[in-house]
N, C-alpha and C. Protein backbone atom coordinates (compact mmCIF):
# COMPACT_ATOMS: atom_id res chain seq x y z
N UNK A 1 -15.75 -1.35 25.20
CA UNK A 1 -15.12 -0.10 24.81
C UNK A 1 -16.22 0.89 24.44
N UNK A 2 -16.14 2.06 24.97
CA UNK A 2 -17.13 3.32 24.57
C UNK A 2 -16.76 3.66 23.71
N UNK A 3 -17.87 4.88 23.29
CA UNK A 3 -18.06 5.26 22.15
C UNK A 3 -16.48 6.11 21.83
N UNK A 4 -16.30 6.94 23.11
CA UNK A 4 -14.81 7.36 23.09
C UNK A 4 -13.81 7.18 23.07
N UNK A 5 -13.71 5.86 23.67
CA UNK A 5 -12.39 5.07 23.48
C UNK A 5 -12.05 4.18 22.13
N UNK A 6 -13.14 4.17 21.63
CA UNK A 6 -13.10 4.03 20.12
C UNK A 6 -12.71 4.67 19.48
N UNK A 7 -13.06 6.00 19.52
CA UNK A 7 -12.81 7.55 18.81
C UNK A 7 -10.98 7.56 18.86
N UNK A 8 -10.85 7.42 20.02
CA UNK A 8 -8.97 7.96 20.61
C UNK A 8 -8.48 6.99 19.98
N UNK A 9 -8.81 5.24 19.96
CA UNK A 9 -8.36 4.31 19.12
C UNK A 9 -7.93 4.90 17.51
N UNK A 10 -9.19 5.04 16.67
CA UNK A 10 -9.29 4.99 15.61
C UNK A 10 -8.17 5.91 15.12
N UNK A 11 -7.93 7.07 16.09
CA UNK A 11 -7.26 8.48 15.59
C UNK A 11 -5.95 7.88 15.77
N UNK A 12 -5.75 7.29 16.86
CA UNK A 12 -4.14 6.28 17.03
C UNK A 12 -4.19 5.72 15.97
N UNK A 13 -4.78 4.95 15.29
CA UNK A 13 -4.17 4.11 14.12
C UNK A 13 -4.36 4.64 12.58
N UNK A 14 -5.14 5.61 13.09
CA UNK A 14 -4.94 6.93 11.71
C UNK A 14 -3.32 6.96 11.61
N UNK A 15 -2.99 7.65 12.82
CA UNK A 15 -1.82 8.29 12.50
C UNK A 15 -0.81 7.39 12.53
N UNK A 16 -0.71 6.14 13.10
CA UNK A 16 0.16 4.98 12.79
C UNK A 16 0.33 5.02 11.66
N UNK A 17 -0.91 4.69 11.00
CA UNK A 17 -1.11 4.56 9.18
C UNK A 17 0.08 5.64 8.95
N UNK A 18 -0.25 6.94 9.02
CA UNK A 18 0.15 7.77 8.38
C UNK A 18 2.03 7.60 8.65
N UNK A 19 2.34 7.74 9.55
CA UNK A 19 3.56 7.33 10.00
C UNK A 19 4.07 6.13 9.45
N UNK A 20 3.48 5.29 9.13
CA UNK A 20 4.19 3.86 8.36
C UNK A 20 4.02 3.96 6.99
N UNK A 21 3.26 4.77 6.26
CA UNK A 21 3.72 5.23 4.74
C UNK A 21 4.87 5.83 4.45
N UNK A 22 5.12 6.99 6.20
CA UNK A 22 6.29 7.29 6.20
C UNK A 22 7.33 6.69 5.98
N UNK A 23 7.28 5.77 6.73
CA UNK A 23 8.67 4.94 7.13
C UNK A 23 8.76 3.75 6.11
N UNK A 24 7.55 3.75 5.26
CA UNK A 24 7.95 2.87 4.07
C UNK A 24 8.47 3.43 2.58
N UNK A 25 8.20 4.71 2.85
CA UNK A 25 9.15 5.15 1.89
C UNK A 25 10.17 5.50 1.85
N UNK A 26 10.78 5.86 3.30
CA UNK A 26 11.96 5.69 3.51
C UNK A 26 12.84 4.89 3.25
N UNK A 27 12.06 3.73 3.76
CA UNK A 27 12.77 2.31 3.39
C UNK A 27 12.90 2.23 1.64
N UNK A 28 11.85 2.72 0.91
CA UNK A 28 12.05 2.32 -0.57
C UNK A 28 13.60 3.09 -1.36
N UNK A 29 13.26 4.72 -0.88
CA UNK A 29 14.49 5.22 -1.02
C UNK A 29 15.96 4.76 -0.45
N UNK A 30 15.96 3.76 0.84
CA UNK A 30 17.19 3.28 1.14
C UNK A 30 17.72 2.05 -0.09
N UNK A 31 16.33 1.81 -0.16
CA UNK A 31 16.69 0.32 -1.45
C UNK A 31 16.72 1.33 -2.97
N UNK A 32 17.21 1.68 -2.94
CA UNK A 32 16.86 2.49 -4.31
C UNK A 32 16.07 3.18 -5.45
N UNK A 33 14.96 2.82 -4.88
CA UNK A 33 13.76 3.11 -5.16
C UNK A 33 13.28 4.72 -5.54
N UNK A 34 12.64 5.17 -6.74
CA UNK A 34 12.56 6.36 -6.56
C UNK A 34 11.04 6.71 -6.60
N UNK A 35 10.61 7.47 -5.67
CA UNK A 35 8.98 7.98 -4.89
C UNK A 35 8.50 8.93 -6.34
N UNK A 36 7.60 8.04 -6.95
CA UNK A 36 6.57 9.05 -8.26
C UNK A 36 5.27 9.61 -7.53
N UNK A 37 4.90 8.41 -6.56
CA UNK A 37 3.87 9.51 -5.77
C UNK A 37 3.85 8.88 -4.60
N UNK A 38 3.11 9.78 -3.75
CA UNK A 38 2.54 9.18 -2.33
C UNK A 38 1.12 9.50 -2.34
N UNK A 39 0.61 8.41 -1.70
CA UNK A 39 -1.00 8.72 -1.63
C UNK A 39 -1.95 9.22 -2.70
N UNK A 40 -1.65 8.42 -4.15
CA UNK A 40 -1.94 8.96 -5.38
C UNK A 40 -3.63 8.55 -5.31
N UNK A 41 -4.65 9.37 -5.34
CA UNK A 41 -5.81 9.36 -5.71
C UNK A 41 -6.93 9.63 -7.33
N UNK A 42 -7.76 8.73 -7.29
CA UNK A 42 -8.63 9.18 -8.52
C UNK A 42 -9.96 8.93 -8.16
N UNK A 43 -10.39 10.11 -8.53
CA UNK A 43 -11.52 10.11 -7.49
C UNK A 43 -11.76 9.66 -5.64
N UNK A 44 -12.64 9.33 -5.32
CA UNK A 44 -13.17 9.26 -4.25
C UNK A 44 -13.39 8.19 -3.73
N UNK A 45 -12.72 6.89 -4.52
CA UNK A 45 -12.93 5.46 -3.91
C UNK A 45 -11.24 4.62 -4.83
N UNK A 46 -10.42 5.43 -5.22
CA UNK A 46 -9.08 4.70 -5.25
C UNK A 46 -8.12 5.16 -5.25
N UNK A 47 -7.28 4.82 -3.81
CA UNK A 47 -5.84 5.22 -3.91
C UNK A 47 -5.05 4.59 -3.62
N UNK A 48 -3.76 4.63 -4.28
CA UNK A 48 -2.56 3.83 -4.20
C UNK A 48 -1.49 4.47 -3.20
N UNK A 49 -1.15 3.93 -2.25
CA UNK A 49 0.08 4.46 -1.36
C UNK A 49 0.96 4.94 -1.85
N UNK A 50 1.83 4.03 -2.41
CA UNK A 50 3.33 4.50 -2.80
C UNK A 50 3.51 4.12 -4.21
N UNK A 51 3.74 4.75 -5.34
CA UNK A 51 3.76 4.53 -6.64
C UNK A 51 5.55 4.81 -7.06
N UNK A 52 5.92 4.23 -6.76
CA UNK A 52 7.33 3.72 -7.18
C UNK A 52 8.07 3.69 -8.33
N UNK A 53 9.45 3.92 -8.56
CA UNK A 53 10.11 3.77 -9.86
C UNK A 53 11.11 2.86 -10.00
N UNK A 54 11.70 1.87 -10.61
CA UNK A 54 13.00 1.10 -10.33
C UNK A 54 13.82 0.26 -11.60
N UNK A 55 14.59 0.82 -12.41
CA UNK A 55 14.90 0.02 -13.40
C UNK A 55 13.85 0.07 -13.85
N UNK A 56 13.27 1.13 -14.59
CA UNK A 56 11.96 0.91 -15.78
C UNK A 56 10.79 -0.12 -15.22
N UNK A 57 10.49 0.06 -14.06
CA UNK A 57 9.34 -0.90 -13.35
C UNK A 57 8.99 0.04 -12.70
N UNK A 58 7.43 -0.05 -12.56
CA UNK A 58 6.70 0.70 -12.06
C UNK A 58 5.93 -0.10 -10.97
N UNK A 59 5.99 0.24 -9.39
CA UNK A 59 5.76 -0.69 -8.33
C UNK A 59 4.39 0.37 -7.47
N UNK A 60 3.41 -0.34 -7.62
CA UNK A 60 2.19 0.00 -6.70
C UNK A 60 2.34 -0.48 -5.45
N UNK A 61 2.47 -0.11 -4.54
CA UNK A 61 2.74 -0.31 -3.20
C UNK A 61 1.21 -0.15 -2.37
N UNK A 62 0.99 -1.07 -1.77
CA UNK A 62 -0.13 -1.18 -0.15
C UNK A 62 0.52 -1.07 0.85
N UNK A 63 0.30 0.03 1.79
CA UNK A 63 1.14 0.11 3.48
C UNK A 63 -0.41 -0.40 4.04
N UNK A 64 -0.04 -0.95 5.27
CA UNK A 64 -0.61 -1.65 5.80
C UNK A 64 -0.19 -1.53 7.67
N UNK A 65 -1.10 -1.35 8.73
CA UNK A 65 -0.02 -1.10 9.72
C UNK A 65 -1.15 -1.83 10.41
N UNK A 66 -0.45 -2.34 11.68
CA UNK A 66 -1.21 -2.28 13.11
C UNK A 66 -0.42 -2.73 14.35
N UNK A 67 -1.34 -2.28 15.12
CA UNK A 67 -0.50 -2.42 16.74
C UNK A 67 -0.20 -3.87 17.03
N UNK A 68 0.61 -3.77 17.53
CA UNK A 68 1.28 -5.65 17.95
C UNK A 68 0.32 -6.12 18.57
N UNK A 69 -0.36 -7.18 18.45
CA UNK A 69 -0.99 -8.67 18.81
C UNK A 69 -2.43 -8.62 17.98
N UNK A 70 -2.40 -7.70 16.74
CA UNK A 70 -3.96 -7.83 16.31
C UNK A 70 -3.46 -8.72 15.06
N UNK A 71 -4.53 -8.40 14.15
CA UNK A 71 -4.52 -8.94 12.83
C UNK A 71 -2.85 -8.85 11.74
N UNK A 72 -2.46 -9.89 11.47
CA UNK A 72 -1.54 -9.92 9.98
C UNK A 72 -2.08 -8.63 9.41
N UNK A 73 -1.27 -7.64 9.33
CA UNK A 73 -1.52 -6.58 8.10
C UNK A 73 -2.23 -7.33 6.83
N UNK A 74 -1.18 -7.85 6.29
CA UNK A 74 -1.34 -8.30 5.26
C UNK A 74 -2.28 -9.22 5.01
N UNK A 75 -3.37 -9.39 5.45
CA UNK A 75 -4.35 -10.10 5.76
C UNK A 75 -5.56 -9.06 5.15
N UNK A 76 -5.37 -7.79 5.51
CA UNK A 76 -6.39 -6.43 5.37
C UNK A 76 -6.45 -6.33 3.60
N UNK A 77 -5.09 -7.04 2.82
CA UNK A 77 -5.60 -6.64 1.81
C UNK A 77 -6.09 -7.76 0.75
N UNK A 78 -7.28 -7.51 0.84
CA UNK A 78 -8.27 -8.67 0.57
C UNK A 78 -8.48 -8.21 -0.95
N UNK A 79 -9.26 -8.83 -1.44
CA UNK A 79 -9.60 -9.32 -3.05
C UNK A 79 -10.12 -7.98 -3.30
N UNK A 80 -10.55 -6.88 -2.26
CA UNK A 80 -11.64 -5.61 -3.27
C UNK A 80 -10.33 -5.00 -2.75
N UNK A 81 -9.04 -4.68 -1.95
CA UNK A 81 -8.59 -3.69 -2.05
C UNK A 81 -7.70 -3.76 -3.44
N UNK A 82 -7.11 -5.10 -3.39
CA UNK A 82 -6.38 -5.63 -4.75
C UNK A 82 -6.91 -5.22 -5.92
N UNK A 83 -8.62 -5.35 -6.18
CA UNK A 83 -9.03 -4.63 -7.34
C UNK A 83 -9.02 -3.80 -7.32
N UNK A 84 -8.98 -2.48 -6.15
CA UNK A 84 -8.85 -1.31 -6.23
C UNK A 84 -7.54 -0.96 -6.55
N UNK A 85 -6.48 -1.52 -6.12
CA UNK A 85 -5.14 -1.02 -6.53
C UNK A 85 -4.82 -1.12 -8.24
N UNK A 86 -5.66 -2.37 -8.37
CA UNK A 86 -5.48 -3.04 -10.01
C UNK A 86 -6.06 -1.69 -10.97
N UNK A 87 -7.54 -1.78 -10.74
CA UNK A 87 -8.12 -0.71 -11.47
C UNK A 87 -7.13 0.89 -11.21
N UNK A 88 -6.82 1.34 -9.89
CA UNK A 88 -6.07 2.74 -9.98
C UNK A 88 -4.20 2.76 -11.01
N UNK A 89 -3.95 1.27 -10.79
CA UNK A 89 -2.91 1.06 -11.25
C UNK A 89 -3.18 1.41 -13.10
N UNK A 90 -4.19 0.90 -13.35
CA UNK A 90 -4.41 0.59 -15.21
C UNK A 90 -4.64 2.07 -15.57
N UNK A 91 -5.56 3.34 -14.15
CA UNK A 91 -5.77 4.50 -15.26
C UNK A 91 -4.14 5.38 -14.92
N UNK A 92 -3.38 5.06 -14.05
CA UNK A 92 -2.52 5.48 -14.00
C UNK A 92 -1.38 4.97 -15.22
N UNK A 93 -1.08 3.68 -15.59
CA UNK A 93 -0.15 3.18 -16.43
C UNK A 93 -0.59 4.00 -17.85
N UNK A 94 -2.02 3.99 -18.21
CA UNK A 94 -2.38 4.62 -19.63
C UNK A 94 -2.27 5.95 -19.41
N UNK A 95 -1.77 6.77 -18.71
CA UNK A 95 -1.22 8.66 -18.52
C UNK A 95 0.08 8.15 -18.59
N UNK A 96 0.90 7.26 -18.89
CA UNK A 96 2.22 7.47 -19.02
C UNK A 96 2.39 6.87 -20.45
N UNK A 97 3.53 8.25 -21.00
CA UNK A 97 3.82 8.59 -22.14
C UNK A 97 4.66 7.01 -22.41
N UNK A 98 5.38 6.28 -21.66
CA UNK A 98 6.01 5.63 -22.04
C UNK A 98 5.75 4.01 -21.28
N UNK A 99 5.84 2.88 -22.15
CA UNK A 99 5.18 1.42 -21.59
C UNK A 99 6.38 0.62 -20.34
N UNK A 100 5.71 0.50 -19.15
CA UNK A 100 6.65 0.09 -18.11
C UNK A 100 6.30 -1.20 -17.94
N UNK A 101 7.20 -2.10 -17.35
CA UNK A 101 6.88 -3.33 -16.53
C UNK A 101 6.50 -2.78 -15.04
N UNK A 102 5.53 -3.56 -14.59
CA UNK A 102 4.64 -2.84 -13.03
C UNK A 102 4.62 -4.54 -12.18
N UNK A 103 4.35 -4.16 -10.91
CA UNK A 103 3.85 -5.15 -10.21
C UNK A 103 3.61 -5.04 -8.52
N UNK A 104 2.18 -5.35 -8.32
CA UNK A 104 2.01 -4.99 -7.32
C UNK A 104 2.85 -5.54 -5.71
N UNK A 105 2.91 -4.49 -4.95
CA UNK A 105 3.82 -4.82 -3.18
C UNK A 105 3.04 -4.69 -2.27
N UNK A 106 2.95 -5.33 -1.23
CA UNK A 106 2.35 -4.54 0.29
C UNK A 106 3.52 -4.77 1.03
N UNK A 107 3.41 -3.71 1.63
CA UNK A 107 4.17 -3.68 2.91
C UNK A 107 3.49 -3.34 3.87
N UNK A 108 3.78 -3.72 5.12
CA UNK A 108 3.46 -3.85 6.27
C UNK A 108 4.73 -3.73 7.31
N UNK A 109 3.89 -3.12 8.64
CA UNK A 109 4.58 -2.74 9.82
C UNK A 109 3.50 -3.12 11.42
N UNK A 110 4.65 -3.76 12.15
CA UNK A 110 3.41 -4.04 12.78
C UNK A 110 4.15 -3.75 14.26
N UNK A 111 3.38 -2.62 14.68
CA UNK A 111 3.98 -2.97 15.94
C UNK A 111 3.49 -0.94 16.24
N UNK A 112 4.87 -0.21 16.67
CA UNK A 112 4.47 1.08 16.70
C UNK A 112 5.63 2.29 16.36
N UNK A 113 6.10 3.27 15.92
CA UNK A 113 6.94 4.30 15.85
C UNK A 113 8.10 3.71 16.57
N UNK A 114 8.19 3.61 18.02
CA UNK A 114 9.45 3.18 18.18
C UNK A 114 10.13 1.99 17.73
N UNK A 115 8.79 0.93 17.78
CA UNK A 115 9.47 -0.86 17.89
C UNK A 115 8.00 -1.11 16.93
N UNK A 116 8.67 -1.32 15.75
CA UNK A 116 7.99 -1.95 14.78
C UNK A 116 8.82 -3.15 14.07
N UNK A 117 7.91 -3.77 13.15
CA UNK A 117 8.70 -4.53 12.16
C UNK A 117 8.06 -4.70 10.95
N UNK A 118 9.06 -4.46 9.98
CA UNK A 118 8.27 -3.83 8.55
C UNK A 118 8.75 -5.19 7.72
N UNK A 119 7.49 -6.07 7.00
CA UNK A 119 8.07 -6.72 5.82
C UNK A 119 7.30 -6.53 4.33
N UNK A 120 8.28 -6.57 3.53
CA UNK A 120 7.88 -5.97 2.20
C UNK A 120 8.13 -6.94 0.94
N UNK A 121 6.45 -7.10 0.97
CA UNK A 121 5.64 -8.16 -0.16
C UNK A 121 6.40 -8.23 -1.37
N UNK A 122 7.28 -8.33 -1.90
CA UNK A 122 7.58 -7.63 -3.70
C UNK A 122 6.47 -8.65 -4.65
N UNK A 123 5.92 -8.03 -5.35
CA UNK A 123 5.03 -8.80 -6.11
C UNK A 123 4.03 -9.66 -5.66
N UNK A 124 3.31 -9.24 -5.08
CA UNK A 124 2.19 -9.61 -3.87
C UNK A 124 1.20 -9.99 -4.68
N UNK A 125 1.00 -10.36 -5.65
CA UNK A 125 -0.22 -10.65 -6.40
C UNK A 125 -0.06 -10.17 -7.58
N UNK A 126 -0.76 -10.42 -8.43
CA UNK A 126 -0.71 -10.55 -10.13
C UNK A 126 -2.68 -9.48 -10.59
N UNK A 127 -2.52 -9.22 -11.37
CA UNK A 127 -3.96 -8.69 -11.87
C UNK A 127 -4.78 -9.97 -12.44
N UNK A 128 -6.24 -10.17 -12.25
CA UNK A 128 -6.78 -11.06 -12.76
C UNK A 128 -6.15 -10.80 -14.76
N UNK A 129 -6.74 -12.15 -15.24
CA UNK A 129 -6.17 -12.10 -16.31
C UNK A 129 -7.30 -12.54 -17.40
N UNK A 130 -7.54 -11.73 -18.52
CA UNK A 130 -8.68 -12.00 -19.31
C UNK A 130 -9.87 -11.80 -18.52
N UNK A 131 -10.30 -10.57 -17.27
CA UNK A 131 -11.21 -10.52 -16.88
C UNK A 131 -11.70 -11.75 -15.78
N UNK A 132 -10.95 -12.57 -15.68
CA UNK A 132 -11.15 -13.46 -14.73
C UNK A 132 -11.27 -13.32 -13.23
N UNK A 133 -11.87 -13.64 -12.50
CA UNK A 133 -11.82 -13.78 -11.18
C UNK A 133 -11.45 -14.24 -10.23
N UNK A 134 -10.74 -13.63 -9.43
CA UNK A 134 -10.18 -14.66 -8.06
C UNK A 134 -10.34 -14.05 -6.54
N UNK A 135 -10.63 -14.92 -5.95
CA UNK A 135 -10.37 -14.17 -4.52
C UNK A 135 -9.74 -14.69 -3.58
């Protein structure tokens, strides 16, 4: 593959990405779910997809996409994106005026806009605990 056909790749699965945040919040609002943010950033190295509301629970969401026959989505989110969601999750929970139950989701879609298939992690992992480590 050239340098270009790399380029046209990468921009295809940009916008997949972008399109399956779509369609996963759609899905959250069909389940009842109510959207506090999309694509919530702090600084320049952490952001959380979909920051969620539900019965006084506060749900950090990972979208995750790719074209049919590559990698498990859910495979992509490995031990540093998890700490990244963990750490964006903790400065986000301490700006809220009031104490929630939280827990992290990925969802994933794998396939493309027309013919995909979306499954959604609920509680996909736990925060290390006492500073502990896991991967």
């Amino acid at each position: 593959m050239d340098k270009d056909q790399r380029k046209a790749l990468g921009h295809r699965n940009r916008e997949w990405g972008a399109e399956a945040e779509q369609i996963a919040g759609e899905y959250f609002i069909k389940e009842g779910y109510i959207i506090r943010e999309r694509n919530y950033r702090i600084g320049n190295h952490l952001e959380i997809d979909l920051i969620l509301e539900k019965e006084r629970t506060l749900i950090f969401v990972e979208v995750k996409s790719r074209m049919a026959g590559g990698q498990d989505p859910v495979e992509a989110v490995n031990y540093r994106k998890r700490n990244k969601m963990i750490r964006g999750a903790d400065i986000y929970l301490r700006q809220q005026q009031f104490r929630y139950q939280y827990r992290f989701d990925i969802v994933t879609l794998t396939g493309n806009r027309d013919n995909y298939e979306l499954k959604h992690y609920a509680d996909a992992f736990l925060p290390p605990v006492n500073g502990s480590r896991r991967r």
